[in-house]
C-alpha atoms as a PDB file:
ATOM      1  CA  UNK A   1       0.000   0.000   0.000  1.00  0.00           C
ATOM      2  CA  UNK A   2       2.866   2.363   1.010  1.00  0.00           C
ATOM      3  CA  UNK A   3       4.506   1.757  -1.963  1.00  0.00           C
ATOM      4  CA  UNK A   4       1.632   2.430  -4.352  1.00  0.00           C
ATOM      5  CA  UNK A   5       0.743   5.171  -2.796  1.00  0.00           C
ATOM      6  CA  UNK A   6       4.847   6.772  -2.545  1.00  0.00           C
ATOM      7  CA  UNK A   7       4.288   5.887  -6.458  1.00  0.00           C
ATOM      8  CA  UNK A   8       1.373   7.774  -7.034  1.00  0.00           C
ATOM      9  CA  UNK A   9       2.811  10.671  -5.074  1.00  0.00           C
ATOM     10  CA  UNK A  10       6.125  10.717  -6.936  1.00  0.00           C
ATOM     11  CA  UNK A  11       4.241  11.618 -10.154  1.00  0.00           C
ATOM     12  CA  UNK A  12       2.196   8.369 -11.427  1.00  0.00           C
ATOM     13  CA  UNK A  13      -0.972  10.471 -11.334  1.00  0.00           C
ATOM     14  CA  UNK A  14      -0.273  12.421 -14.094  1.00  0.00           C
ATOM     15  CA  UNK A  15      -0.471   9.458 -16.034  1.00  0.00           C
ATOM     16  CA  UNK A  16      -4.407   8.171 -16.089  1.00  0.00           C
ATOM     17  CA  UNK A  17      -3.569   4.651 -16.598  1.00  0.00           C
ATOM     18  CA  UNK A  18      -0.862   4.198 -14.238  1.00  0.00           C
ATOM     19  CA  UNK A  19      -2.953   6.035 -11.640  1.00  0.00           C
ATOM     20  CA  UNK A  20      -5.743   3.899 -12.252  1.00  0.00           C
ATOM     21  CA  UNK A  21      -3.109   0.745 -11.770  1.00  0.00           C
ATOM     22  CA  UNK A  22      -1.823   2.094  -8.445  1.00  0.00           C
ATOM     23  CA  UNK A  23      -5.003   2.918  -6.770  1.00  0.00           C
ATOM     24  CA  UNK A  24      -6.319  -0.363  -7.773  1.00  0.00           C
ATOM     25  CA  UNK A  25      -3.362  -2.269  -5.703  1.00  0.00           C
ATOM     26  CA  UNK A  26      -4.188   0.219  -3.005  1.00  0.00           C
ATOM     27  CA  UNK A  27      -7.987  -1.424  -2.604  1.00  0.00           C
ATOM     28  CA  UNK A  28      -6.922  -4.585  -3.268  1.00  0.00           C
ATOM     29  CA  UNK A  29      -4.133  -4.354  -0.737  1.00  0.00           C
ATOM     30  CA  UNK A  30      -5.843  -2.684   1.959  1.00  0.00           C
ATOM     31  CA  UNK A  31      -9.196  -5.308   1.620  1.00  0.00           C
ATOM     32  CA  UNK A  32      -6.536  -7.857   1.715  1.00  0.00           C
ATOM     33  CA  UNK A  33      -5.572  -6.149   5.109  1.00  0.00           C
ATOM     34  CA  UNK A  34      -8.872  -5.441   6.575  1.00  0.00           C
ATOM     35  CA  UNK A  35      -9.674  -9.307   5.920  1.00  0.00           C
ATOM     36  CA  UNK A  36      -6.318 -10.324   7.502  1.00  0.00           C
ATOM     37  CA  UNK A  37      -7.594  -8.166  10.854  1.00  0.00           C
ATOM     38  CA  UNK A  38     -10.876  -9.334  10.707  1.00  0.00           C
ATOM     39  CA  UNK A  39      -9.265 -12.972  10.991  1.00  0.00           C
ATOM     40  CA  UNK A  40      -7.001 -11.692  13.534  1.00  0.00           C
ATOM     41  CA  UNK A  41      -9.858 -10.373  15.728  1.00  0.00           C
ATOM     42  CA  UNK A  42     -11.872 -13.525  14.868  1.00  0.00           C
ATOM     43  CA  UNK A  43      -8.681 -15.950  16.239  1.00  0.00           C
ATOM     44  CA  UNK A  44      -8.591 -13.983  19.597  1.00  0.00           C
ATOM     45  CA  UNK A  45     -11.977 -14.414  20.287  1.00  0.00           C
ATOM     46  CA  UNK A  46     -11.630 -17.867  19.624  1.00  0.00           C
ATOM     47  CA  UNK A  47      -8.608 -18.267  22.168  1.00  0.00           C
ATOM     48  CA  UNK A  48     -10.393 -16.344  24.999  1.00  0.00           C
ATOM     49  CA  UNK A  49     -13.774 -17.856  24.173  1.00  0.00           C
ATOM     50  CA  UNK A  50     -15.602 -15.255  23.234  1.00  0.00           C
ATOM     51  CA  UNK A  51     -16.722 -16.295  19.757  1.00  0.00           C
ATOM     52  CA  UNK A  52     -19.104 -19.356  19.320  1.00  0.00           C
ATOM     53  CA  UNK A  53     -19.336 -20.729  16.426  1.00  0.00           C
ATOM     54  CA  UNK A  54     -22.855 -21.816  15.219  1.00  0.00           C
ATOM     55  CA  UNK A  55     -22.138 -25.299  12.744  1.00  0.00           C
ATOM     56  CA  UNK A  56     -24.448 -25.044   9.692  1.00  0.00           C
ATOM     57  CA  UNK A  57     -25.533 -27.476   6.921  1.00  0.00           C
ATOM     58  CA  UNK A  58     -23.319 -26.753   3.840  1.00  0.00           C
ATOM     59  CA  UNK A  59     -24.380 -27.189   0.439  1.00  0.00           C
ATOM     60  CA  UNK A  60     -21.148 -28.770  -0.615  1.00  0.00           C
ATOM     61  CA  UNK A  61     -21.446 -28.742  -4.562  1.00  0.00           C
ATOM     62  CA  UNK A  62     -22.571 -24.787  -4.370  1.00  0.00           C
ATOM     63  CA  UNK A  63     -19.516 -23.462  -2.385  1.00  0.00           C
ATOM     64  CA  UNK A  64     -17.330 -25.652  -4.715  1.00  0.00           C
ATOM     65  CA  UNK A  65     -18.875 -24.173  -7.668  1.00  0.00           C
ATOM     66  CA  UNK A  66     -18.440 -20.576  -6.295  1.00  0.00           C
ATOM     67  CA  UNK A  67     -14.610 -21.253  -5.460  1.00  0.00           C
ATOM     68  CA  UNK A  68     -14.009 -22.880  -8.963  1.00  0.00           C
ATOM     69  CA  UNK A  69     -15.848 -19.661 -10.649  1.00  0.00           C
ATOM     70  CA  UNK A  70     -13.921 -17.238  -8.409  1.00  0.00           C
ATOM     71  CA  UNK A  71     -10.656 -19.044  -9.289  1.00  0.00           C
ATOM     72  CA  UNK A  72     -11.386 -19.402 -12.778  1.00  0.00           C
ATOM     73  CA  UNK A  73     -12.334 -16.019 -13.151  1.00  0.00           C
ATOM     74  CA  UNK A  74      -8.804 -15.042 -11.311  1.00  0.00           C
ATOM     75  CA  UNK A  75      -6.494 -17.862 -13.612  1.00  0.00           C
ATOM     76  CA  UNK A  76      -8.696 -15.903 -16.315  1.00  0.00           C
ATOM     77  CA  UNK A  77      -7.304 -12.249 -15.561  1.00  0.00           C
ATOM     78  CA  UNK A  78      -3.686 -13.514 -15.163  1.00  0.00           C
ATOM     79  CA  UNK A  79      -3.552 -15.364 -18.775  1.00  0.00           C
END
């Protein structure tokens, strides 16, 4: 994030598409990171007790579906 950002700041938004490139790794990085402290959070509740979990039936063949479209979809934008 730092880096796109020192990037942008050193002159990359004159240029549209470069701007465009930099402040898209700045979302993508700092979802990444809000996820990553949201999982954080999640684990300490979990080791002071805090969080209870609530099992649910799981349509197995749906979620697999939605992880091989998200991946494919992913494999697609990288070539």
């Amino acid at each position: 994030i730092g880096s796109a950002a020192e990037t942008l700041d050193a002159g990359a938004l004159s240029d549209p598409a470069a701007a465009a490139r930099f402040v898209g790794i700045i979302e993508r990085n700092a979802e990444r990171m809000s996820r990553l402290v949201d999982d954080l959070l999640d684990l300490a509740k979990i080791e002071s007790k805090e969080l209870r979990l609530k099992p649910e039936p799981l349509d197995a063949r749906a979620a697999t579906d939605q992880a091989i479209a998200l991946l494919r979809h992913r494999a697609d934008r990288r070539g």
